[in-house]
N, C-alpha and C. Protein backbone atom coordinates (compact mmCIF):
# COMPACT_ATOMS: atom_id res chain seq x y z
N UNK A 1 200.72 204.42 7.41
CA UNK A 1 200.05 203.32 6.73
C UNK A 1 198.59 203.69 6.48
N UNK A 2 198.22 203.41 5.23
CA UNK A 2 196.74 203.41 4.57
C UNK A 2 195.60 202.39 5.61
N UNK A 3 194.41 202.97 5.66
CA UNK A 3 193.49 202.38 6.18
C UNK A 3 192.64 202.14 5.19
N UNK A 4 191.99 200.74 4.81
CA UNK A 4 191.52 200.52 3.99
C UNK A 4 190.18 199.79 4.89
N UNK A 5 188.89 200.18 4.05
CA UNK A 5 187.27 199.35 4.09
C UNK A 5 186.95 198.63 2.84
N UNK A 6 186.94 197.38 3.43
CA UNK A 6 186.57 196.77 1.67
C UNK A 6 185.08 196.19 1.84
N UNK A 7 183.75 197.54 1.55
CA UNK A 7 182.61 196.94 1.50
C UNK A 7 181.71 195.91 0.33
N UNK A 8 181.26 195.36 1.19
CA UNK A 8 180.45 194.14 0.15
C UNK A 8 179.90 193.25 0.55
N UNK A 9 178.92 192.23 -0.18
CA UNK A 9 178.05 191.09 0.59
C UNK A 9 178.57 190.29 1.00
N UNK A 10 178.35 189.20 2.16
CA UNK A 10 179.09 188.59 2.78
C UNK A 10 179.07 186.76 1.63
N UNK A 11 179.42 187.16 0.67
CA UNK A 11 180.03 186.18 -0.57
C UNK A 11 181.59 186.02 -1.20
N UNK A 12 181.81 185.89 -2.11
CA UNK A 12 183.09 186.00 -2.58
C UNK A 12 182.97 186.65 -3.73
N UNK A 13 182.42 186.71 -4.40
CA UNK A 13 182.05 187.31 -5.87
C UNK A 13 182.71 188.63 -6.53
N UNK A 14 182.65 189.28 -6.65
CA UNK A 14 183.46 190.63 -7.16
C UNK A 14 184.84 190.97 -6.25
N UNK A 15 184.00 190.71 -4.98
CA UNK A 15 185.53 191.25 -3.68
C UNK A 15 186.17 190.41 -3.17
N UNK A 16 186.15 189.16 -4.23
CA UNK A 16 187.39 187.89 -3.73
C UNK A 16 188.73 188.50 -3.63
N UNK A 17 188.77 188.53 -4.84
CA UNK A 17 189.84 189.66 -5.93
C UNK A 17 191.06 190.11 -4.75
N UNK A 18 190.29 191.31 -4.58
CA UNK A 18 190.69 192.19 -3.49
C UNK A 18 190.88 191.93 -1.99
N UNK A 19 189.92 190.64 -1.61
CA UNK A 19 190.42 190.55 -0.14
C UNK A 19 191.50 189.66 -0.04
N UNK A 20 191.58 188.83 -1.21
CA UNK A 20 193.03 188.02 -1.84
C UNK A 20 194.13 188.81 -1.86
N UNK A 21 194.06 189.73 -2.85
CA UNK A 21 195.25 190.77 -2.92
C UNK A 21 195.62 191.21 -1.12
N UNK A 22 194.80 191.77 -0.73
CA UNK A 22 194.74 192.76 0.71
C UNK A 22 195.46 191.37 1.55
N UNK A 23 194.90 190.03 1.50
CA UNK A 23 195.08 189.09 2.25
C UNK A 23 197.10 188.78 2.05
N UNK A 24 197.51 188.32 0.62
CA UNK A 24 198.87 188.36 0.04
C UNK A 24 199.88 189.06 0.67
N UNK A 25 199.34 190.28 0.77
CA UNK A 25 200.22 191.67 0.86
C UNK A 25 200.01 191.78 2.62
N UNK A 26 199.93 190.77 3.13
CA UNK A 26 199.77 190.88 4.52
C UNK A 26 199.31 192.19 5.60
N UNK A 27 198.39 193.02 4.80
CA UNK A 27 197.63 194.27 5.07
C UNK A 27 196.49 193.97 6.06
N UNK A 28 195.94 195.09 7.18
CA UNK A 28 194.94 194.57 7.85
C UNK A 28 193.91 195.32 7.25
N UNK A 29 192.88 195.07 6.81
CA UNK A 29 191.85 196.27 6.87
C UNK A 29 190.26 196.09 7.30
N UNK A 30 189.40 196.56 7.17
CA UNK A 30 188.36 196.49 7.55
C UNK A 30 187.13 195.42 6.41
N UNK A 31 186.99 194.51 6.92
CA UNK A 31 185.89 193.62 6.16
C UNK A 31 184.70 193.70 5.98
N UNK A 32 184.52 194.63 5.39
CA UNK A 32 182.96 195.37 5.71
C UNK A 32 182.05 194.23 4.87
N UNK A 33 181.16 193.64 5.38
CA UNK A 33 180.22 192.72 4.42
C UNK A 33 178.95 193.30 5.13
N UNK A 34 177.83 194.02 4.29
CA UNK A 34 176.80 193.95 4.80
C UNK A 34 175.63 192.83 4.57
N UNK A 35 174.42 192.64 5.04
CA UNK A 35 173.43 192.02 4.39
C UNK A 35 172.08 192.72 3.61
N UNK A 36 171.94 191.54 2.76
CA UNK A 36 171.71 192.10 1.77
C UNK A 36 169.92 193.12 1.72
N UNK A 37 169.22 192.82 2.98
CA UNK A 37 168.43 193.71 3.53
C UNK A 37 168.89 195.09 3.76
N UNK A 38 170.42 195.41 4.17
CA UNK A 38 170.34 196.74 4.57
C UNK A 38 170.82 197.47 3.26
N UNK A 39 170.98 196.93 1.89
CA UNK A 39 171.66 197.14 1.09
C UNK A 39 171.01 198.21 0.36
N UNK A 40 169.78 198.17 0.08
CA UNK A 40 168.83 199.38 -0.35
C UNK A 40 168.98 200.34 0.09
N UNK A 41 169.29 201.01 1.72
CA UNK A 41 169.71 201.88 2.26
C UNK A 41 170.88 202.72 1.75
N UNK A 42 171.90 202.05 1.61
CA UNK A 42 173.21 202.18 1.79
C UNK A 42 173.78 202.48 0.28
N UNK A 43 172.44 201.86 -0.90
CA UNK A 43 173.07 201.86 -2.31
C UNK A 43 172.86 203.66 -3.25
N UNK A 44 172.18 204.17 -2.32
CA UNK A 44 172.31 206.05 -2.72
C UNK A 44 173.04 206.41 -2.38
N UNK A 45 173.79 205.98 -1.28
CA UNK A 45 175.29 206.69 -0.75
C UNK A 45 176.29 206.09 -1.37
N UNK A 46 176.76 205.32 -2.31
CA UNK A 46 177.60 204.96 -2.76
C UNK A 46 178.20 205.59 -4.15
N UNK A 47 179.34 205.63 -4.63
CA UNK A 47 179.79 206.16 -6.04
C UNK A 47 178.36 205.82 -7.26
N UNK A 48 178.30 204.76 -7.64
CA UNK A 48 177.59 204.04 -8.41
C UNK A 48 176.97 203.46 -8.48
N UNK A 49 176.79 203.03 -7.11
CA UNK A 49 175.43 202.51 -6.77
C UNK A 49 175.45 200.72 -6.88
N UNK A 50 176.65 200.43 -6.58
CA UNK A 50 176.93 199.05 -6.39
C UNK A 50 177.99 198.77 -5.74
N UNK A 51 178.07 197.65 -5.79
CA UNK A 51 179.24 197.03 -4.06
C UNK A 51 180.26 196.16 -5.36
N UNK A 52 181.49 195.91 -5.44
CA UNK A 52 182.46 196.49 -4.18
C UNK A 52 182.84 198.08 -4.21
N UNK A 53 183.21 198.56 -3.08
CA UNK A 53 183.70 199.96 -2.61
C UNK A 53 184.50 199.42 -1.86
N UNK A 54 185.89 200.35 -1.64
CA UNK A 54 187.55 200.67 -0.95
C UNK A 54 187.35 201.83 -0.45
N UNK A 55 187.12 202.22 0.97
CA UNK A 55 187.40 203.44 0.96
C UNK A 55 188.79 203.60 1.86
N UNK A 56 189.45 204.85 1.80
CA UNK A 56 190.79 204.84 2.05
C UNK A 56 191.22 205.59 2.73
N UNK A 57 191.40 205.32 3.93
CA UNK A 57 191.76 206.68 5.06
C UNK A 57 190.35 207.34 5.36
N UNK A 58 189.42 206.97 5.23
CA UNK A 58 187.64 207.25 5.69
C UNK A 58 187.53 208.79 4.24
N UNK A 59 188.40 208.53 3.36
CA UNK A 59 187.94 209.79 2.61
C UNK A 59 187.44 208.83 1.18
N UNK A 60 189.13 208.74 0.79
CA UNK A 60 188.66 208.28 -0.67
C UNK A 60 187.74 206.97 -0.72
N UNK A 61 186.79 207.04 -1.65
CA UNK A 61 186.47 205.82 -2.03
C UNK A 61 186.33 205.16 -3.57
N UNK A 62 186.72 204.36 -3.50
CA UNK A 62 186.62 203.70 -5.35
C UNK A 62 185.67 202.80 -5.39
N UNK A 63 184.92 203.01 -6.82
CA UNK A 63 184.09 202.13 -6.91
C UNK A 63 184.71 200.98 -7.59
N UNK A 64 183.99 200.15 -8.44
CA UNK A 64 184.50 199.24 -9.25
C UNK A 64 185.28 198.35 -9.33
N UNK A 65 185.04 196.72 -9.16
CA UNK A 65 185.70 195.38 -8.57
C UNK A 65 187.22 195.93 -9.08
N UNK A 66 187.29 195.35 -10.29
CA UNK A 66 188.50 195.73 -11.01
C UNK A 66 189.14 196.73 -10.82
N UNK A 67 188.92 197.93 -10.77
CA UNK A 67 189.49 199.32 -10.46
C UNK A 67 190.21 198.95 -9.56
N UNK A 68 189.23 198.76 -8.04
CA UNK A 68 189.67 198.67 -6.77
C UNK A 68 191.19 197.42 -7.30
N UNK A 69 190.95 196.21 -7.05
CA UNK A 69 191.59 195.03 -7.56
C UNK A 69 193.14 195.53 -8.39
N UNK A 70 193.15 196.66 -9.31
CA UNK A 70 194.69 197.16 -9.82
C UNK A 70 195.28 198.10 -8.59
N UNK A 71 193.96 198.75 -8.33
CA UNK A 71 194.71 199.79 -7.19
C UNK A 71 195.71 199.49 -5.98
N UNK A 72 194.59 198.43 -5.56
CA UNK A 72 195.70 197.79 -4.64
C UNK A 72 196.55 196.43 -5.16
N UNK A 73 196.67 196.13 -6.33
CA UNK A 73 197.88 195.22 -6.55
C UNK A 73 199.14 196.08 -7.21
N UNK A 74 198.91 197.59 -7.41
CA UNK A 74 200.10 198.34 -7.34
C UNK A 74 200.36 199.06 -6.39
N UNK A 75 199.40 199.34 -5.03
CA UNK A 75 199.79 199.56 -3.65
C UNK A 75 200.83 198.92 -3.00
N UNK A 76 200.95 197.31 -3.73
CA UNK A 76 201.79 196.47 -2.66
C UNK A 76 202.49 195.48 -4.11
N UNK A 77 202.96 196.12 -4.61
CA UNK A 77 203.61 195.74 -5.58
C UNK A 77 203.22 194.02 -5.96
N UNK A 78 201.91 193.73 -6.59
CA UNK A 78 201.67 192.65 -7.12
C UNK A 78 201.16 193.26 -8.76
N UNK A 79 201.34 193.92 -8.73
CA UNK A 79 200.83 194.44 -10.32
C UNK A 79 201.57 194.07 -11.65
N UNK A 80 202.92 193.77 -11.40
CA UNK A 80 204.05 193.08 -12.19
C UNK A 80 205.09 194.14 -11.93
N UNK A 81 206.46 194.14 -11.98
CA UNK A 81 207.47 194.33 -12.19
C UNK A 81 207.56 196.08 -13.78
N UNK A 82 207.23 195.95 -14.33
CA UNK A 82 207.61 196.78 -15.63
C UNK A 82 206.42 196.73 -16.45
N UNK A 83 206.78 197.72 -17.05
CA UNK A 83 204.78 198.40 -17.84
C UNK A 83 204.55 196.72 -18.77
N UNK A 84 205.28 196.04 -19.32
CA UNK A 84 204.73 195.05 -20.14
C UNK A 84 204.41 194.09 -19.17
N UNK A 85 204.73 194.03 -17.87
CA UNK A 85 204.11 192.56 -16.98
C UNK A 85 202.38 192.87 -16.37
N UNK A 86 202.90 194.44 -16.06
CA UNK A 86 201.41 195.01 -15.99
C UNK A 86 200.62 194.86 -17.05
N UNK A 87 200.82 194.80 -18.04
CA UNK A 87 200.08 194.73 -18.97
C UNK A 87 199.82 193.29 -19.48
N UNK A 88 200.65 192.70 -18.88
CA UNK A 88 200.15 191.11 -19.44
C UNK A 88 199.42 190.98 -17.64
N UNK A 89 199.63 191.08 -17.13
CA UNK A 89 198.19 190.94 -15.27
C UNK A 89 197.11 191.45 -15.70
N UNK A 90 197.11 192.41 -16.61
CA UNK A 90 196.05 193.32 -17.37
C UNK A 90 195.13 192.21 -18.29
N UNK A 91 195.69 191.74 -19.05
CA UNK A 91 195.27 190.72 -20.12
C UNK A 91 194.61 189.32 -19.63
N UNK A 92 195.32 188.92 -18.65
CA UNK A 92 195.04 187.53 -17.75
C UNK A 92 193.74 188.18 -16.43
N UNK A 93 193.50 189.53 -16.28
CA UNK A 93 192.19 190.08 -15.46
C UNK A 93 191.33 190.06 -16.29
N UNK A 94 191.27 190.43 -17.64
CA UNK A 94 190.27 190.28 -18.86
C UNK A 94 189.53 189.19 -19.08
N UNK A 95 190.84 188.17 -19.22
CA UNK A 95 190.04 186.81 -19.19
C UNK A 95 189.64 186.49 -18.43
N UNK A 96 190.11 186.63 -17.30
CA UNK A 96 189.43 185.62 -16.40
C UNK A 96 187.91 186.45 -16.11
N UNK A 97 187.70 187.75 -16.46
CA UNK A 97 186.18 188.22 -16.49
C UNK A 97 185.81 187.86 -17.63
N UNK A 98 186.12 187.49 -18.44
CA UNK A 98 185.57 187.31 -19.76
C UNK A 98 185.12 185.42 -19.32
N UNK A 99 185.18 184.95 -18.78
CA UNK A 99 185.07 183.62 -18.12
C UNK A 99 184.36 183.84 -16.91
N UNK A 100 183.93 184.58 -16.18
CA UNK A 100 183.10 184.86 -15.09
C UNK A 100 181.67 185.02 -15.54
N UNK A 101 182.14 185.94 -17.03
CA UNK A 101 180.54 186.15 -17.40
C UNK A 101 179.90 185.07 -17.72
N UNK A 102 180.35 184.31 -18.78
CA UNK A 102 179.87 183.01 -19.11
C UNK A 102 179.36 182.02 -18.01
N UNK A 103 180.39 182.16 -16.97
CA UNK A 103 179.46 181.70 -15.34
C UNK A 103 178.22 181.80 -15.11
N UNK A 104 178.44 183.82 -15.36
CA UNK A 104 176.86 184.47 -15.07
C UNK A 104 175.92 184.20 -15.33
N UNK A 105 176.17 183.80 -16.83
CA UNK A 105 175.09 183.58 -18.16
C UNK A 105 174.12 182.21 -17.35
N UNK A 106 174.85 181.56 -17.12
CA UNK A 106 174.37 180.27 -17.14
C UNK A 106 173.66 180.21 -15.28
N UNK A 107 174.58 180.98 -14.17
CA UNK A 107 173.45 181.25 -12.75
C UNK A 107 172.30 182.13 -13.27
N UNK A 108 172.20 182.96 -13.70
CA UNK A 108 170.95 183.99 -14.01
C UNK A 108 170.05 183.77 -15.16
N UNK A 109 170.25 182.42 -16.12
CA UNK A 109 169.20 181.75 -16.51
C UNK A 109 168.36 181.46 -16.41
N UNK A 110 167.12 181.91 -16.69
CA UNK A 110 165.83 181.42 -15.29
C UNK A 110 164.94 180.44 -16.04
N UNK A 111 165.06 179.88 -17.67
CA UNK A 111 164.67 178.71 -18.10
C UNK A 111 165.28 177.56 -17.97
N UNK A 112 164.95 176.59 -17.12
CA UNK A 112 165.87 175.24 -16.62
C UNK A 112 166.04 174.56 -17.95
N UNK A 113 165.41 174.60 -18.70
CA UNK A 113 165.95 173.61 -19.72
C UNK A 113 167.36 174.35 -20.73
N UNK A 114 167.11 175.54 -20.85
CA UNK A 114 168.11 176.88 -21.52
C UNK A 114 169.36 176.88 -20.41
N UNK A 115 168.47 176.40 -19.38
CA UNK A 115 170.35 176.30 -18.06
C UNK A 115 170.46 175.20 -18.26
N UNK A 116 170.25 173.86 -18.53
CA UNK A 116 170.91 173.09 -18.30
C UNK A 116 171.97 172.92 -19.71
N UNK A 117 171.48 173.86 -20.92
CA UNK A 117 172.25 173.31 -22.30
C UNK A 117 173.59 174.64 -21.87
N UNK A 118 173.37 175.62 -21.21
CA UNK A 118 174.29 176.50 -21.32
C UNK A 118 175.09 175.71 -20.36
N UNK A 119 174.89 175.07 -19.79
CA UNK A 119 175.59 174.55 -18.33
C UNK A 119 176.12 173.34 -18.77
N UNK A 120 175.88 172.44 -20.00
CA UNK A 120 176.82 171.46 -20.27
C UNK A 120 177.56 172.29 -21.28
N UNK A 121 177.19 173.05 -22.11
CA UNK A 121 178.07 174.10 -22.86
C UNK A 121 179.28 174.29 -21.71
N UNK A 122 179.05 174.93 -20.70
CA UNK A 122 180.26 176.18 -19.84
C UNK A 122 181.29 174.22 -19.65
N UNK A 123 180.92 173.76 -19.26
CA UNK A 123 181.74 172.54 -18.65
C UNK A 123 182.09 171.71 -19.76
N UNK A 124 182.12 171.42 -21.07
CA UNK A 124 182.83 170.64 -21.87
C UNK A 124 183.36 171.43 -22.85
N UNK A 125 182.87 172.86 -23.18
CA UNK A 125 183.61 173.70 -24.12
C UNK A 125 184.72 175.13 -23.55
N UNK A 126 183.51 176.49 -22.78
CA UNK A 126 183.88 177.13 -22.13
C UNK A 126 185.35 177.07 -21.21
N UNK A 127 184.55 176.32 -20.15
CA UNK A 127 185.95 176.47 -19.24
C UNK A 127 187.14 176.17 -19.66
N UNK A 128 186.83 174.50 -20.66
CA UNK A 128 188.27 174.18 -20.54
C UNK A 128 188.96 175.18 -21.64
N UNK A 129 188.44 175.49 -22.74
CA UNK A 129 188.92 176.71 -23.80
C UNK A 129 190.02 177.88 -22.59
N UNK A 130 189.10 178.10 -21.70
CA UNK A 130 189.57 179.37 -20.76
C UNK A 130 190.85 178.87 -19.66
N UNK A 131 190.75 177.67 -19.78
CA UNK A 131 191.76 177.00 -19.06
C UNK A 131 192.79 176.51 -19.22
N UNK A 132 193.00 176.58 -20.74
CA UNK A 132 193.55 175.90 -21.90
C UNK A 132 195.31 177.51 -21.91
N UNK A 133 193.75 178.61 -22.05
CA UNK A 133 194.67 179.76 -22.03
C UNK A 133 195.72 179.97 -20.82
N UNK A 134 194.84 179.42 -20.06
CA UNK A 134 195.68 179.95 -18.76
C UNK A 134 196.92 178.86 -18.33
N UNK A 135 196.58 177.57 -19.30
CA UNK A 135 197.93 177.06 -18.42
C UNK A 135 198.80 176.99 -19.83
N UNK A 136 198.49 177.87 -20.65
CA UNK A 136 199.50 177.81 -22.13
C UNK A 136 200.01 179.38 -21.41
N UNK A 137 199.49 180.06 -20.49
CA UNK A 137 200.70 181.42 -20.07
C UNK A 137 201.26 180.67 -19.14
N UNK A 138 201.01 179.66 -18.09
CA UNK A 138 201.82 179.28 -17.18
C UNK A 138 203.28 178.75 -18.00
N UNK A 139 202.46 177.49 -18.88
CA UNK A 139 203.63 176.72 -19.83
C UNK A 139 204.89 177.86 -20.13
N UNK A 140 204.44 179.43 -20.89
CA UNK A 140 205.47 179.87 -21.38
C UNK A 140 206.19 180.82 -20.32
N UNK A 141 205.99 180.16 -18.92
CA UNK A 141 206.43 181.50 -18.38
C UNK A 141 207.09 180.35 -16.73
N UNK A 142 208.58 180.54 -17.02
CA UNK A 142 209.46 179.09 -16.53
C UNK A 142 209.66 179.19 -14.76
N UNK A 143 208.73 180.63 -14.29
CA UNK A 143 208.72 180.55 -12.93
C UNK A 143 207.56 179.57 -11.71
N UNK A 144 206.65 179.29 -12.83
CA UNK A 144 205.34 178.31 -12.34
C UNK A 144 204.28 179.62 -11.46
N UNK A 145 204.67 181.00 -12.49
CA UNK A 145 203.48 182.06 -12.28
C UNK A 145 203.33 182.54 -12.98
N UNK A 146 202.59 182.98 -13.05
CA UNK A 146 201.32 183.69 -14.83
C UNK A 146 202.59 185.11 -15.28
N UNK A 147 202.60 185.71 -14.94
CA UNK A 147 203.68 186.53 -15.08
C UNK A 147 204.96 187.30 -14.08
N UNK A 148 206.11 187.05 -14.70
CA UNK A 148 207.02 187.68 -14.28
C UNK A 148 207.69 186.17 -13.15
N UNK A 149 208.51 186.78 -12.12
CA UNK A 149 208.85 185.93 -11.39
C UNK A 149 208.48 184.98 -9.86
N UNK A 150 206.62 185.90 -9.54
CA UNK A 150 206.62 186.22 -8.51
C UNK A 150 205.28 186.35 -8.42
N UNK A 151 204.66 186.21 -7.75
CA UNK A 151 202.79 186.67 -7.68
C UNK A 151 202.26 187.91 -8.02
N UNK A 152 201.60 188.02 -8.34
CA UNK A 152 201.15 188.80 -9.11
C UNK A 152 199.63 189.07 -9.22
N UNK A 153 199.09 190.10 -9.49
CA UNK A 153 197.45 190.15 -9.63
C UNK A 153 197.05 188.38 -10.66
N UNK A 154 197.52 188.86 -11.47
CA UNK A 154 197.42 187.42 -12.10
C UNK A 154 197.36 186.37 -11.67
N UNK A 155 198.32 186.08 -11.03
CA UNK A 155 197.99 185.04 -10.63
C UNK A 155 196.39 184.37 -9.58
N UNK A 156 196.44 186.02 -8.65
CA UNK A 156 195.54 185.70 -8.29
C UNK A 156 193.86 185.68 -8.79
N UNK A 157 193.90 186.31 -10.05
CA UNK A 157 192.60 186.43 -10.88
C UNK A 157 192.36 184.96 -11.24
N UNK A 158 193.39 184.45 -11.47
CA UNK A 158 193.26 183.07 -12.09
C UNK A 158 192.48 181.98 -11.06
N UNK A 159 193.39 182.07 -9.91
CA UNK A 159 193.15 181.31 -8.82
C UNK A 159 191.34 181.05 -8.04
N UNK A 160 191.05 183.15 -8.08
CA UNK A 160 189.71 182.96 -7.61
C UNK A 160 188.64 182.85 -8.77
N UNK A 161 188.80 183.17 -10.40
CA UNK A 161 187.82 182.77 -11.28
C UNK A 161 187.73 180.71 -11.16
N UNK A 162 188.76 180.53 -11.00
CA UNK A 162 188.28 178.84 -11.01
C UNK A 162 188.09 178.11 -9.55
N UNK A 163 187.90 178.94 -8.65
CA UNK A 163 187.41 178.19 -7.67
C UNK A 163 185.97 177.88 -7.80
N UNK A 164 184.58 178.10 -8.57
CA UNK A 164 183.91 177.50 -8.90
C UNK A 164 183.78 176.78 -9.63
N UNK A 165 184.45 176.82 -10.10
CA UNK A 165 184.81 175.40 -11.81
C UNK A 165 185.40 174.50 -11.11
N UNK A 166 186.12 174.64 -10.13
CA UNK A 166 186.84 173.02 -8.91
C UNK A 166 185.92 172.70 -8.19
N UNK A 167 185.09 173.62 -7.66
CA UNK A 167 184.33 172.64 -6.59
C UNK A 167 183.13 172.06 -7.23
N UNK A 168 182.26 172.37 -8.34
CA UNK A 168 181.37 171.99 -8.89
C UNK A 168 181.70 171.02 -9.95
N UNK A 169 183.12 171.32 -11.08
CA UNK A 169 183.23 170.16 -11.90
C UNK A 169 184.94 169.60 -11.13
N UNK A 170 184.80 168.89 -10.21
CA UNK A 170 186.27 168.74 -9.77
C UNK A 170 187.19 167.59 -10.68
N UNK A 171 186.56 166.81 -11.63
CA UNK A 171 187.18 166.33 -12.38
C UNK A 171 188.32 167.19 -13.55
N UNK A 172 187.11 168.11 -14.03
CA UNK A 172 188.07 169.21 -14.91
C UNK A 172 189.55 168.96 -14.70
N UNK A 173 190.34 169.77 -13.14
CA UNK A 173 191.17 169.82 -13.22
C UNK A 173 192.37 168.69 -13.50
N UNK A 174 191.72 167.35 -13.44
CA UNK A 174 192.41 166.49 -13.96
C UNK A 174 193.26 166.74 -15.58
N UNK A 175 192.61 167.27 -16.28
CA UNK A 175 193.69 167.70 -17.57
C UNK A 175 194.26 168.85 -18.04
N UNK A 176 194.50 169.44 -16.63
CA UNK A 176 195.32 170.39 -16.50
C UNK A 176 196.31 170.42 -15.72
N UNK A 177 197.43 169.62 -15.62
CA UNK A 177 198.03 169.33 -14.07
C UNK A 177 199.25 170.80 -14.07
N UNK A 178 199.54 172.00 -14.59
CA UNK A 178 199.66 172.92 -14.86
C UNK A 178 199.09 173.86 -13.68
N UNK A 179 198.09 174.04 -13.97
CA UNK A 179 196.93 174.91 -13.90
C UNK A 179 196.78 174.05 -12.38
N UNK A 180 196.59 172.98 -11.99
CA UNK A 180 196.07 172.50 -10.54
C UNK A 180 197.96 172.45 -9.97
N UNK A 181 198.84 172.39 -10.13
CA UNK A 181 200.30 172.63 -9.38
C UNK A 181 199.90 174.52 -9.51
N UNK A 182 199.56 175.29 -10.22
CA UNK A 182 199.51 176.19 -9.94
C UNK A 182 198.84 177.00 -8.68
N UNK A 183 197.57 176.49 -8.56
CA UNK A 183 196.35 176.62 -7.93
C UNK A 183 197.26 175.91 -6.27
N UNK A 184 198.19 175.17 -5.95
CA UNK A 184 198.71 174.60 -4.93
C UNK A 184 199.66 175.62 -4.74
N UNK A 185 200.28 176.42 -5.67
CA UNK A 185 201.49 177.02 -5.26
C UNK A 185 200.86 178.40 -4.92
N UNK A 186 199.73 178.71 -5.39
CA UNK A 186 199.05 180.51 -4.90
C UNK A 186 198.48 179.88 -3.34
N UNK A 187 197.89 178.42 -3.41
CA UNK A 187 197.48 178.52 -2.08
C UNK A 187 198.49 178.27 -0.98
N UNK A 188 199.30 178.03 -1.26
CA UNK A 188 200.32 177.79 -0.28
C UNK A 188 201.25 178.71 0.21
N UNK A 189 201.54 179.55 -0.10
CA UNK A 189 201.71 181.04 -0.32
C UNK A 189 201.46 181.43 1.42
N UNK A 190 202.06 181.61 2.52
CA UNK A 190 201.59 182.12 3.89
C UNK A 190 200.44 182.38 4.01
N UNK A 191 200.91 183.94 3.61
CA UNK A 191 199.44 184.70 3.89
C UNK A 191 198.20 184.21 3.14
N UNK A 192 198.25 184.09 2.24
CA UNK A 192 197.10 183.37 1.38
C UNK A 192 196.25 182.21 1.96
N UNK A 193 197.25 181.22 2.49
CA UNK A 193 196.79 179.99 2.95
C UNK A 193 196.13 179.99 4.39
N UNK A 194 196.70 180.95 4.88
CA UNK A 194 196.14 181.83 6.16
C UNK A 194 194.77 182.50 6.04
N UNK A 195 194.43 183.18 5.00
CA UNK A 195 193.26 183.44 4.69
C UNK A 195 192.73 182.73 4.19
N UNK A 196 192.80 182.07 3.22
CA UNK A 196 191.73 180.88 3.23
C UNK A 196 191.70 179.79 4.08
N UNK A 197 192.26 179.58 5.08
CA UNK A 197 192.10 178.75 6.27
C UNK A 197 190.71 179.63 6.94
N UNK A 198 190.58 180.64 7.39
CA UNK A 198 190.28 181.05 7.99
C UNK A 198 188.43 181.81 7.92
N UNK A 199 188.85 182.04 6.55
CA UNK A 199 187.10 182.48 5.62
C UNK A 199 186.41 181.92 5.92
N UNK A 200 184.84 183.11 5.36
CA UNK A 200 183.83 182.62 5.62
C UNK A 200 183.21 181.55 4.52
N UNK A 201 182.70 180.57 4.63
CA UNK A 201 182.81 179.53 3.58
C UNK A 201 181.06 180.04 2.97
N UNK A 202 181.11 180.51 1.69
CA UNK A 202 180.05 180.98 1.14
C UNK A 202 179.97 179.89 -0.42
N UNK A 203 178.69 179.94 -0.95
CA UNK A 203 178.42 179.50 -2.36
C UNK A 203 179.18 179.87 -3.31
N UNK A 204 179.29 181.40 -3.37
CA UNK A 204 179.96 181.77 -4.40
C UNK A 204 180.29 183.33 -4.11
């Protein structure tokens, strides 16, 4: 068995992804979160010079949220079933970064009046557009998971891009009842529900 380090700040942000996947696949590995003082140190020794990093058996290491995030959802078979399910987990990881950024846009705003118009923008247009998508793949897909029969990276991309869109606009999910039976069936899931019982409860 693989030994895995999944380093990163002690948040959820890039290495949700992955400690979700790692968490699913009922894997133990090492939770490396540093703080963010010792991080200057530590950011010349890394591939690229940013967090998240996997390293694997104390040799390999990968950089890159996403990278890491396919690697191990075809380690433990959540990647889909056949090259077209992978490729639709592929499509549903896109979006849901393509919906993270727009997040970004609007935390790293540093004119309050320019955040507050991007910030009623992300919550009456954005999300639900992005949410719209995601429960029109649930709609066409008759297992009540984003693809194939069974969990999947997908599913879980979905799950951790809108956990800030629930706790901040929790009405939203009211017109999606799709998309929130979905969000009940990834958390309910053993291992899953086990790890998020158990986390460290961060902002974001």
């Amino acid at each position: 068995m693989k030994n895995y380090k999944l380093t990163y700040f002690d948040i959820r942000g890039r290495a949700e992804i992955s400690r979700l996947l790692l968490a699913a696949a009922g894997v133990q590995y090492a939770d490396d979160r540093i703080k963010r003082e010792d991080w200057p140190a530590l950011k010349p020794k890394t591939p690229q010079g940013q967090l998240p990093i996997l390293t694997i058996d104390d040799a390999a290491t990968l950089p890159q949220s996403l990278a890491i995030a396919r690697f191990l959802a075809r380690e433990f078979g959540l990647s889909g079933k056949t090259n077209l399910e992978q490729a639709q987990c592929d499509v549903i990881v896109q979006t849901t970064e393509n919906l993270r950024a727009e997040w970004v846009k609007v935390f790293r705003e540093p004119d309050e009046t320019n955040k507050a118009e991007l910030q009623k923008k992300l919550v009456e247009e954005i999300v639900p557009n992005f949410w719209t998508i995601f429960q029109d793949t649930l709609s066409s897909n008759s297992s009540g998971f984003m693809v194939g029969d069974g969990l999947t990276l997908g599913d879980l991309a979905v799950y951790d891009v809108m956990e800030i869109h629930t706790r901040d606009y929790p009405d939203l999910i009211k017109n999606f009842p799709q998309l929130q039976t979905h969000r009940q069936k990834v958390a309910s899931i053993p291992n899953v529900k086990k790890y998020l019982e158990n986390r460290s409860v961060t902002l974001y």
